[in-house]
Structure formats: C-alpha cells, structure tokens
PDB file of N, CA and C in Angstrom:
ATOM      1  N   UNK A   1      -4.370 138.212  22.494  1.00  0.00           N
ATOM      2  CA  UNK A   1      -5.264 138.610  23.565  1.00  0.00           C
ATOM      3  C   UNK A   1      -5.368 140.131  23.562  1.00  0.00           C
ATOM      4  N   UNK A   2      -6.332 140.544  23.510  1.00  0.00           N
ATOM      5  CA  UNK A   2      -6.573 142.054  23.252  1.00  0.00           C
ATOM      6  C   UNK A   2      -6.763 142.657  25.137  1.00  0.00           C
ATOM      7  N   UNK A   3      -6.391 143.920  24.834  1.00  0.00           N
ATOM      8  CA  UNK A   3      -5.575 144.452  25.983  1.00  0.00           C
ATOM      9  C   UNK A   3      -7.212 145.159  26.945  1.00  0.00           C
ATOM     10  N   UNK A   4      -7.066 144.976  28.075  1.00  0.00           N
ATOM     11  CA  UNK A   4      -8.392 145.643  28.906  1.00  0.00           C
ATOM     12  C   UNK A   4      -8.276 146.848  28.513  1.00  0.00           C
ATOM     13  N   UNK A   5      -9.501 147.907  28.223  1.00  0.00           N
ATOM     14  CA  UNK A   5      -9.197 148.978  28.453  1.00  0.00           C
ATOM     15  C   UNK A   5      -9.414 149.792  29.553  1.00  0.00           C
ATOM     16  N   UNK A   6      -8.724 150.869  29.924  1.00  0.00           N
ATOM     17  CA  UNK A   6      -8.241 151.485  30.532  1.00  0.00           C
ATOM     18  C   UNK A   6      -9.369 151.967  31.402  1.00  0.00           C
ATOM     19  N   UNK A   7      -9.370 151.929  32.907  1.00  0.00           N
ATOM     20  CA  UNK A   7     -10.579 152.058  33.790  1.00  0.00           C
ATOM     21  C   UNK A   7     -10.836 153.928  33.918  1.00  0.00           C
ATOM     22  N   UNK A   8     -12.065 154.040  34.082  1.00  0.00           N
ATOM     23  CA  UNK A   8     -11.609 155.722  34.779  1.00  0.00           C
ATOM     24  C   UNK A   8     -11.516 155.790  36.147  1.00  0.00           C
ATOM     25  N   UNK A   9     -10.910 156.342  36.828  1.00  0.00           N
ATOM     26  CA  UNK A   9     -10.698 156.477  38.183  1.00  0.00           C
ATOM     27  C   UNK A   9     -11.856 156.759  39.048  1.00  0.00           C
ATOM     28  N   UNK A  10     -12.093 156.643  40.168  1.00  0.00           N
ATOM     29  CA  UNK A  10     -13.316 157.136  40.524  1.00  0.00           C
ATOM     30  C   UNK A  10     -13.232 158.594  41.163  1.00  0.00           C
ATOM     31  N   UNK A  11     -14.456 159.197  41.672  1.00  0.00           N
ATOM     32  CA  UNK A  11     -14.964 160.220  41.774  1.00  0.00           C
ATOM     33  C   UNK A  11     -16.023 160.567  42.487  1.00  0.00           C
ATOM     34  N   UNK A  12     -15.426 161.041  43.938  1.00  0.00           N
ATOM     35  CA  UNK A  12     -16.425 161.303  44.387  1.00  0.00           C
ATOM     36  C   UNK A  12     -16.991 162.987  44.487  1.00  0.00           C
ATOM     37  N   UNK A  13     -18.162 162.988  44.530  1.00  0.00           N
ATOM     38  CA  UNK A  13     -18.727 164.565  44.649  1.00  0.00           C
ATOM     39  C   UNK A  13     -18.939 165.090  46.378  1.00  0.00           C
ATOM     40  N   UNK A  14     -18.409 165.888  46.841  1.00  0.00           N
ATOM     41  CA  UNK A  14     -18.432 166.452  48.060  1.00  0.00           C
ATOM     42  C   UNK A  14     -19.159 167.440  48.334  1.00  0.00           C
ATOM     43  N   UNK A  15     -20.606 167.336  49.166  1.00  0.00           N
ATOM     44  CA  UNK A  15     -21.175 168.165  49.585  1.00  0.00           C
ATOM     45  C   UNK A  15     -20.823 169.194  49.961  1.00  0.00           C
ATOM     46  N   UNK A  16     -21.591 170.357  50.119  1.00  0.00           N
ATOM     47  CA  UNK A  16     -21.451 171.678  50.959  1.00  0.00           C
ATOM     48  C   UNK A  16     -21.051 171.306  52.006  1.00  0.00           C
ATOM     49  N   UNK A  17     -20.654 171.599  53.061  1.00  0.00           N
ATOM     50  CA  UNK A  17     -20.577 171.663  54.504  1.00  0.00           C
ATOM     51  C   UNK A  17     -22.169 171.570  55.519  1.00  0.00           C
ATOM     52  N   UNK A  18     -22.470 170.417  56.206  1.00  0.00           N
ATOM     53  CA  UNK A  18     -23.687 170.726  56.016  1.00  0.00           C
ATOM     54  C   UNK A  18     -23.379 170.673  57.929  1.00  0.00           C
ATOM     55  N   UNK A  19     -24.263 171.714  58.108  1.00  0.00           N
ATOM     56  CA  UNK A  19     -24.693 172.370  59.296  1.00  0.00           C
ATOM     57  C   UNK A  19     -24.668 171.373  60.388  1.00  0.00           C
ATOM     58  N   UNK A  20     -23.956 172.426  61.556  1.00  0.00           N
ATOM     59  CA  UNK A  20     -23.838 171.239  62.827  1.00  0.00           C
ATOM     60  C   UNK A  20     -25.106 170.752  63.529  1.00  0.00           C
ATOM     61  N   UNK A  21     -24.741 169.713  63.782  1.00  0.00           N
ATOM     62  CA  UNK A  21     -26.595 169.017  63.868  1.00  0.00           C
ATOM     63  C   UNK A  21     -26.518 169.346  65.849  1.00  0.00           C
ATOM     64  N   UNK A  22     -28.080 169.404  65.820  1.00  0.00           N
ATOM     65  CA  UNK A  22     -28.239 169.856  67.627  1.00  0.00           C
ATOM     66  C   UNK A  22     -27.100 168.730  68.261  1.00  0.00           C
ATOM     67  N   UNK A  23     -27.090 169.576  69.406  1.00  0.00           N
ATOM     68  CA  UNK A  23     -25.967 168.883  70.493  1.00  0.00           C
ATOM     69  C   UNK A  23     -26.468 167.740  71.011  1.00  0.00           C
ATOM     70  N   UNK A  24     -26.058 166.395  70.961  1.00  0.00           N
ATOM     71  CA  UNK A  24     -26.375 165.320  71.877  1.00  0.00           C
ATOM     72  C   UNK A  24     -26.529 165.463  73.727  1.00  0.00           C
ATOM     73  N   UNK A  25     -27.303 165.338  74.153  1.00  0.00           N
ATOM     74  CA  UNK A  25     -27.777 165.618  75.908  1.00  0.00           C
ATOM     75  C   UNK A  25     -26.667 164.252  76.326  1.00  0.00           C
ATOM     76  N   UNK A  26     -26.152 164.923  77.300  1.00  0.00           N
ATOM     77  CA  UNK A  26     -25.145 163.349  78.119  1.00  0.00           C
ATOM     78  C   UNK A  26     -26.212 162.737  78.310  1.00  0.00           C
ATOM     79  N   UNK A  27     -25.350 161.345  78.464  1.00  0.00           N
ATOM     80  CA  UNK A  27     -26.140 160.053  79.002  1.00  0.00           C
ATOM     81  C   UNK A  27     -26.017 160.620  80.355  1.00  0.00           C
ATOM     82  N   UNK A  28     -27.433 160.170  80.944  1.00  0.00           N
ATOM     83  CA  UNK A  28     -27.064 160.002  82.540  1.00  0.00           C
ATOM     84  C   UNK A  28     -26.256 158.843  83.384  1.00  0.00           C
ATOM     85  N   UNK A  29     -25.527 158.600  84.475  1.00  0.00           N
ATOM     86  CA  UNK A  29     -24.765 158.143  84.570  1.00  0.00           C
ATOM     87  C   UNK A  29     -25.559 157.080  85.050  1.00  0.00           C
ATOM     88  N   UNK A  30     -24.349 155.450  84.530  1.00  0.00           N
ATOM     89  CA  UNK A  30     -25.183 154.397  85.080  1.00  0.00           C
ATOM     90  C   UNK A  30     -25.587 154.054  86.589  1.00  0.00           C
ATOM     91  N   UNK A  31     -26.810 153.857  86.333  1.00  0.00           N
ATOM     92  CA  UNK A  31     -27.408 153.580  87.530  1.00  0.00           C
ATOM     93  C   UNK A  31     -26.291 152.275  88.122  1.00  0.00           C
ATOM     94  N   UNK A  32     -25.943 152.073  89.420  1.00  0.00           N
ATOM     95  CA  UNK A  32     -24.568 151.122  90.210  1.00  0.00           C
ATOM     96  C   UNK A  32     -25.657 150.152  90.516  1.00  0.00           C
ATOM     97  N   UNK A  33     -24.994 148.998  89.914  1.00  0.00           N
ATOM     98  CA  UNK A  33     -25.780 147.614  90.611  1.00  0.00           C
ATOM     99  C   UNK A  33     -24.920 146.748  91.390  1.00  0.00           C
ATOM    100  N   UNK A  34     -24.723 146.489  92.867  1.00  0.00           N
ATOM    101  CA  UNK A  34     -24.162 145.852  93.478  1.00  0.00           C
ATOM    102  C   UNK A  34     -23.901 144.796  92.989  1.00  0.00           C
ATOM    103  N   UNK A  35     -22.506 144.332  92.476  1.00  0.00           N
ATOM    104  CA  UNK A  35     -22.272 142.934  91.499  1.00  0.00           C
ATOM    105  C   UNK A  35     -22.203 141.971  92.541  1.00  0.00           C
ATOM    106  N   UNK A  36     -22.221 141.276  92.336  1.00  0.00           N
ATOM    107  CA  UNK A  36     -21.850 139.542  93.749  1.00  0.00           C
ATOM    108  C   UNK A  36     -20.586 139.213  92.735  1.00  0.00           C
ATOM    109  N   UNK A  37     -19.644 138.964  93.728  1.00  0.00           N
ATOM    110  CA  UNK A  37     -17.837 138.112  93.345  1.00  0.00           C
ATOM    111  C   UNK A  37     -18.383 136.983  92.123  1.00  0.00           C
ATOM    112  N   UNK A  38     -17.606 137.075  91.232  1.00  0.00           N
ATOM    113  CA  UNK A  38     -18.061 136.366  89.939  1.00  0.00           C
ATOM    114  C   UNK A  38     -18.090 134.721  90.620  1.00  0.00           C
ATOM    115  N   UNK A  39     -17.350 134.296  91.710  1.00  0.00           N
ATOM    116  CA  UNK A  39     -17.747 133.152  92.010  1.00  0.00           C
ATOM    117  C   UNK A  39     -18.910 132.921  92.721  1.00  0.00           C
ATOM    118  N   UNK A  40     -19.844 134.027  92.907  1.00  0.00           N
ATOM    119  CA  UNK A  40     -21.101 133.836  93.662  1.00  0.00           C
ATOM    120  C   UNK A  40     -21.998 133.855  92.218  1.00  0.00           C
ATOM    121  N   UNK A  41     -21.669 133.943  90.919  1.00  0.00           N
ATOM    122  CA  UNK A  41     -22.351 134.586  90.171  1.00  0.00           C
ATOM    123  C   UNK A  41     -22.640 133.052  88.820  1.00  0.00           C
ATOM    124  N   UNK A  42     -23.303 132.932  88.391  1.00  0.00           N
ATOM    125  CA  UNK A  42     -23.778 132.273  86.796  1.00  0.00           C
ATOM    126  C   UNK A  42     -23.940 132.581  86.011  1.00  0.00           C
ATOM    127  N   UNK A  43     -23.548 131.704  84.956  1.00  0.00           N
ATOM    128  CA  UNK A  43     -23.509 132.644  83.546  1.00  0.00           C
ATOM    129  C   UNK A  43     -24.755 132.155  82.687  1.00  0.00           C
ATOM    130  N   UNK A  44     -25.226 132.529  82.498  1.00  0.00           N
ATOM    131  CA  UNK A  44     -26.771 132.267  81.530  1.00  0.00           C
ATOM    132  C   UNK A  44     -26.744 131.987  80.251  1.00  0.00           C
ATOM    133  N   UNK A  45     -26.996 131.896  79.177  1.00  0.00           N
ATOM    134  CA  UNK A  45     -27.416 132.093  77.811  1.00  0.00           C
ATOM    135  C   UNK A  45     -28.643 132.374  77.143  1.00  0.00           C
ATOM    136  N   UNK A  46     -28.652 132.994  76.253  1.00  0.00           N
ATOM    137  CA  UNK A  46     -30.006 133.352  75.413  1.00  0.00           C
ATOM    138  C   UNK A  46     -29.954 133.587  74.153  1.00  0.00           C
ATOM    139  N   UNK A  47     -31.005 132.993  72.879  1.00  0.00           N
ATOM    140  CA  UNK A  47     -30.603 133.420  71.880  1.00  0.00           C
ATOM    141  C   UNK A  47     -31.070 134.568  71.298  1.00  0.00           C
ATOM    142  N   UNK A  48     -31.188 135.849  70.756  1.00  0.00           N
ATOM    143  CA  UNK A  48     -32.075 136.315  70.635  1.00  0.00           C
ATOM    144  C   UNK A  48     -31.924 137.235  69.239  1.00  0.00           C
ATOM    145  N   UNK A  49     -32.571 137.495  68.337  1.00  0.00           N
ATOM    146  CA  UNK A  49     -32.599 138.097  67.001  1.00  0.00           C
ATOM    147  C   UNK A  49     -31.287 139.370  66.982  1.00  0.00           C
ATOM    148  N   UNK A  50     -30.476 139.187  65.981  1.00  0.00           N
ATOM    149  CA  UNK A  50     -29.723 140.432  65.663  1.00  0.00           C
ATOM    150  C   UNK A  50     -29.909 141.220  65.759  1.00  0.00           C
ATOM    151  N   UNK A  51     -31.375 141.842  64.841  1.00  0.00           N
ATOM    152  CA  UNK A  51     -31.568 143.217  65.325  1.00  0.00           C
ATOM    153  C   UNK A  51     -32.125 143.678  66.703  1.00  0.00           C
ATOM    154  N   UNK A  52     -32.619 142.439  67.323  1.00  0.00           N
ATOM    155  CA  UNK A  52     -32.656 142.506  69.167  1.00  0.00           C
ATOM    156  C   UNK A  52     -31.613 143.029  69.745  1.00  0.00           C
ATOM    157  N   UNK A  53     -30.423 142.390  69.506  1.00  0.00           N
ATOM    158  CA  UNK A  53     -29.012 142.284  70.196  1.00  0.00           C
ATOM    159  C   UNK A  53     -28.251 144.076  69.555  1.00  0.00           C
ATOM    160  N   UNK A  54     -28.147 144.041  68.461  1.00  0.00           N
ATOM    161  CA  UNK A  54     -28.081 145.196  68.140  1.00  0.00           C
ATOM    162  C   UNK A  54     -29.186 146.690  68.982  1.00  0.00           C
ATOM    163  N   UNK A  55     -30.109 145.994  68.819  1.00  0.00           N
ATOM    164  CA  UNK A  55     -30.979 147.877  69.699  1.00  0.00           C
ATOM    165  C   UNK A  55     -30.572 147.703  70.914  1.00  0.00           C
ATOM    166  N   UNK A  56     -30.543 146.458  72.183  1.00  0.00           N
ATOM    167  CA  UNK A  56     -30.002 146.084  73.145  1.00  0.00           C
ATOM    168  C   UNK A  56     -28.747 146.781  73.451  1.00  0.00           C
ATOM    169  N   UNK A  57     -27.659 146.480  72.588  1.00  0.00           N
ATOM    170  CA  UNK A  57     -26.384 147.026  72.632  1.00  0.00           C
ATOM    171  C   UNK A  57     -25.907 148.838  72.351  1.00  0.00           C
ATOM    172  N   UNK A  58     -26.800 149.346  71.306  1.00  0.00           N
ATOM    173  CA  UNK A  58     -27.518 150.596  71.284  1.00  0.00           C
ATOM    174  C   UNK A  58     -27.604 151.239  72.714  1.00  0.00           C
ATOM    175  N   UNK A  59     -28.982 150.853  72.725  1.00  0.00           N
ATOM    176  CA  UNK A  59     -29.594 150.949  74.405  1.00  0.00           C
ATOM    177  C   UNK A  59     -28.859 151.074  75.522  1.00  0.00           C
ATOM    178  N   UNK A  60     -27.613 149.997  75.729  1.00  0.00           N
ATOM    179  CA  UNK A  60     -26.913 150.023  76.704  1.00  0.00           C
ATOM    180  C   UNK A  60     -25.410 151.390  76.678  1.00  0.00           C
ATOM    181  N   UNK A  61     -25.096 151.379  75.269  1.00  0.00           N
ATOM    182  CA  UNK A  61     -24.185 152.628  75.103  1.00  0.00           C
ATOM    183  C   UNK A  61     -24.654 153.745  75.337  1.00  0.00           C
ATOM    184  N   UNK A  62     -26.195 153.979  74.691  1.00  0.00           N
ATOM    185  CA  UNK A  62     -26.673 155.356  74.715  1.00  0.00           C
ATOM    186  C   UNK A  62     -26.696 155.843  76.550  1.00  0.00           C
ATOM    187  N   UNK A  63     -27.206 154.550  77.770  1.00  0.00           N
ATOM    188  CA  UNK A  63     -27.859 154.937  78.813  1.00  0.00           C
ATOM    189  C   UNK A  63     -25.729 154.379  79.414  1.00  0.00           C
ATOM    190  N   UNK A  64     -24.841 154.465  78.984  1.00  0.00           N
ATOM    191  CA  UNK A  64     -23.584 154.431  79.373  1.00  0.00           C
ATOM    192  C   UNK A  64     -23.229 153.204  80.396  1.00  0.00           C
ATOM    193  N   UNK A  65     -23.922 152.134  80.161  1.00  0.00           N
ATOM    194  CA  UNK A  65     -23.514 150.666  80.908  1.00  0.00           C
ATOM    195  C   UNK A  65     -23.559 149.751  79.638  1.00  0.00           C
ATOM    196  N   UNK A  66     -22.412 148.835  80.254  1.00  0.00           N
ATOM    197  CA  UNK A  66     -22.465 147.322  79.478  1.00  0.00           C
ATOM    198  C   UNK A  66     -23.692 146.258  79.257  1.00  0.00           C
ATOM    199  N   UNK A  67     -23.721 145.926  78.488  1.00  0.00           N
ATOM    200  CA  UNK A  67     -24.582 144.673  77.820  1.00  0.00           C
ATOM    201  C   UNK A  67     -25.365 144.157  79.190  1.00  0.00           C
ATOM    202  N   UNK A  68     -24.100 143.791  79.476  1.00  0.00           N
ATOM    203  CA  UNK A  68     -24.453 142.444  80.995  1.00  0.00           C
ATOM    204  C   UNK A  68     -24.993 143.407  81.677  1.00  0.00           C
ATOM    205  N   UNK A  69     -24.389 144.647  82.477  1.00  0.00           N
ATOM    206  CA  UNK A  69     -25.039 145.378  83.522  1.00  0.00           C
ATOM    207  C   UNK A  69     -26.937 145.781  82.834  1.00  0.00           C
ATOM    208  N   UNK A  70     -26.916 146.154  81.696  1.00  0.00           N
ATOM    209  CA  UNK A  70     -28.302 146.494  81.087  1.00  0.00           C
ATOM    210  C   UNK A  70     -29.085 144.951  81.454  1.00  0.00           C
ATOM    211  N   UNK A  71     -28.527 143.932  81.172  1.00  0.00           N
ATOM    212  CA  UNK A  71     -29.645 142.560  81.307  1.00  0.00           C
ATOM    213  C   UNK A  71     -29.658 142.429  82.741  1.00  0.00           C
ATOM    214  N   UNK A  72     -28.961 142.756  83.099  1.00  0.00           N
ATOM    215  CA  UNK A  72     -28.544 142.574  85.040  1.00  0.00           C
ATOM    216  C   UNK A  72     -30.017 143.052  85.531  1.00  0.00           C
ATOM    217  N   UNK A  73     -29.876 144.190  84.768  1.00  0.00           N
ATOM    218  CA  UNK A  73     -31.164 145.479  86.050  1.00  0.00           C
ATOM    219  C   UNK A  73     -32.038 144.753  84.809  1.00  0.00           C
ATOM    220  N   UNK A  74     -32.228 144.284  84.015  1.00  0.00           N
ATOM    221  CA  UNK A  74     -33.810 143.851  83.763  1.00  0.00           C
ATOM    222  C   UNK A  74     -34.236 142.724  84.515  1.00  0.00           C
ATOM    223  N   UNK A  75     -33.227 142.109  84.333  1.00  0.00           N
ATOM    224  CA  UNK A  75     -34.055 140.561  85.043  1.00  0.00           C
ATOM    225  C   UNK A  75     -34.251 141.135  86.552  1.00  0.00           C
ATOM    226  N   UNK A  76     -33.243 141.484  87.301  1.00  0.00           N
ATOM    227  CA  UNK A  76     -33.709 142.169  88.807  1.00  0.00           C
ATOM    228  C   UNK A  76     -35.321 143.218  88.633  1.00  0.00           C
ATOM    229  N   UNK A  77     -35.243 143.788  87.971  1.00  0.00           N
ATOM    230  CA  UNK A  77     -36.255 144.809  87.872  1.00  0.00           C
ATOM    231  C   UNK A  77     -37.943 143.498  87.117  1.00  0.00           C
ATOM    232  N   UNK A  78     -36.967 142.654  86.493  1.00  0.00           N
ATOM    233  CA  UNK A  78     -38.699 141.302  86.219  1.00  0.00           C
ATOM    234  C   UNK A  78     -38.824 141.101  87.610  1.00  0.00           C
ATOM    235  N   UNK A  79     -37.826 140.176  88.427  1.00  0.00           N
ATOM    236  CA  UNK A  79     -37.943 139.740  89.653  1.00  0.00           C
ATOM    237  C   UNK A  79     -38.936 140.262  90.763  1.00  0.00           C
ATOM    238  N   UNK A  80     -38.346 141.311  90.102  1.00  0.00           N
ATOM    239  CA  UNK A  80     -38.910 142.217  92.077  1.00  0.00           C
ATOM    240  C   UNK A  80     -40.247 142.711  91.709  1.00  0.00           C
ATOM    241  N   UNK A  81     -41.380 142.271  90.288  1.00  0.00           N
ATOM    242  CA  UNK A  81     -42.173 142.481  90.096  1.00  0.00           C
ATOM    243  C   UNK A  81     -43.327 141.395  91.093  1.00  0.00           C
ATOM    244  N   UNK A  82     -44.472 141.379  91.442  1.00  0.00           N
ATOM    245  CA  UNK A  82     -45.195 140.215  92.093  1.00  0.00           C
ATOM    246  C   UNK A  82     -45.132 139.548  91.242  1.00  0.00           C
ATOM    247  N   UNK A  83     -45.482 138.335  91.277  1.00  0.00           N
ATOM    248  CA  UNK A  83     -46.361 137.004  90.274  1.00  0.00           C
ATOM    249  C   UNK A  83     -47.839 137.189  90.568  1.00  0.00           C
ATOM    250  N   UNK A  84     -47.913 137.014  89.412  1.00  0.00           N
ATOM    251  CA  UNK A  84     -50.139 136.857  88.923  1.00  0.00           C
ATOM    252  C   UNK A  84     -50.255 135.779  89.865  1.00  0.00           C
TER     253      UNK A  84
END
C-alpha cells in the first residue's frame, strides 16, 4: 500500500487592518407592553418561512425586545386597526 502524501498545511492571508466602520446608533428602548399573568394568556402557533423568522428575529434584536414581545405589539397594533 503506497503511503499518502504529505498534506501542506493551510494558510491563511491577513488583511491590512481595515478601518473602524461608523458607530452603530443605540436601539431605542423597548416600547413596555402590559403582559396579562401567563395564566390569563394563550399560546398560538404559526408557520412561517426561515428567512421570515430570521429578519423577524433580526428586527426584534436590532429594536431590543424578544420575538414574542415584537409579535405581541403586531397583532395588538392589527387589532386596534378598524375592519373594512
């Protein structure tokens, strides 16, 4: 059996130092949504595309609230719209 030959190691190439990028603006702080005691409360489901759930989850880090609190104030904020 003839012998593997010998791998080369790898190698990576390291950029210059590249320039500090503009400063990120704070999130503003989350808007407070009065929760109801989880026993006043239901749990829902939905399925919805990865890259949905991903910009969603985005969305909710960038504006500094959780998943649930971000779907919370949408569906309240559909609600309190009239009906056609």
């Amino acid at each position: 059996m003839a012998a593997k030959p010998q791998r080369k190691p790898m190698t990576f190439k390291v950029a210059e130092a590249a320039p500090d990028p503009a400063p990120v603006p704070a999130p503003a702080p989350p808007t407070s949504i009065a929760r109801a005691p989880d026993a006043d409360r239901q749990q829902i489901g939905a399925r919805v595309t990865k890259a949905t759930y991903r910009q969603l989850k985005a969305r909710a880090a960038l504006s500094g609230e959780t998943v649930q609190a971000l779907v919370e104030r949408a569906i309240d904020e559909f609600l309190a719209k009239p009906t056609s």
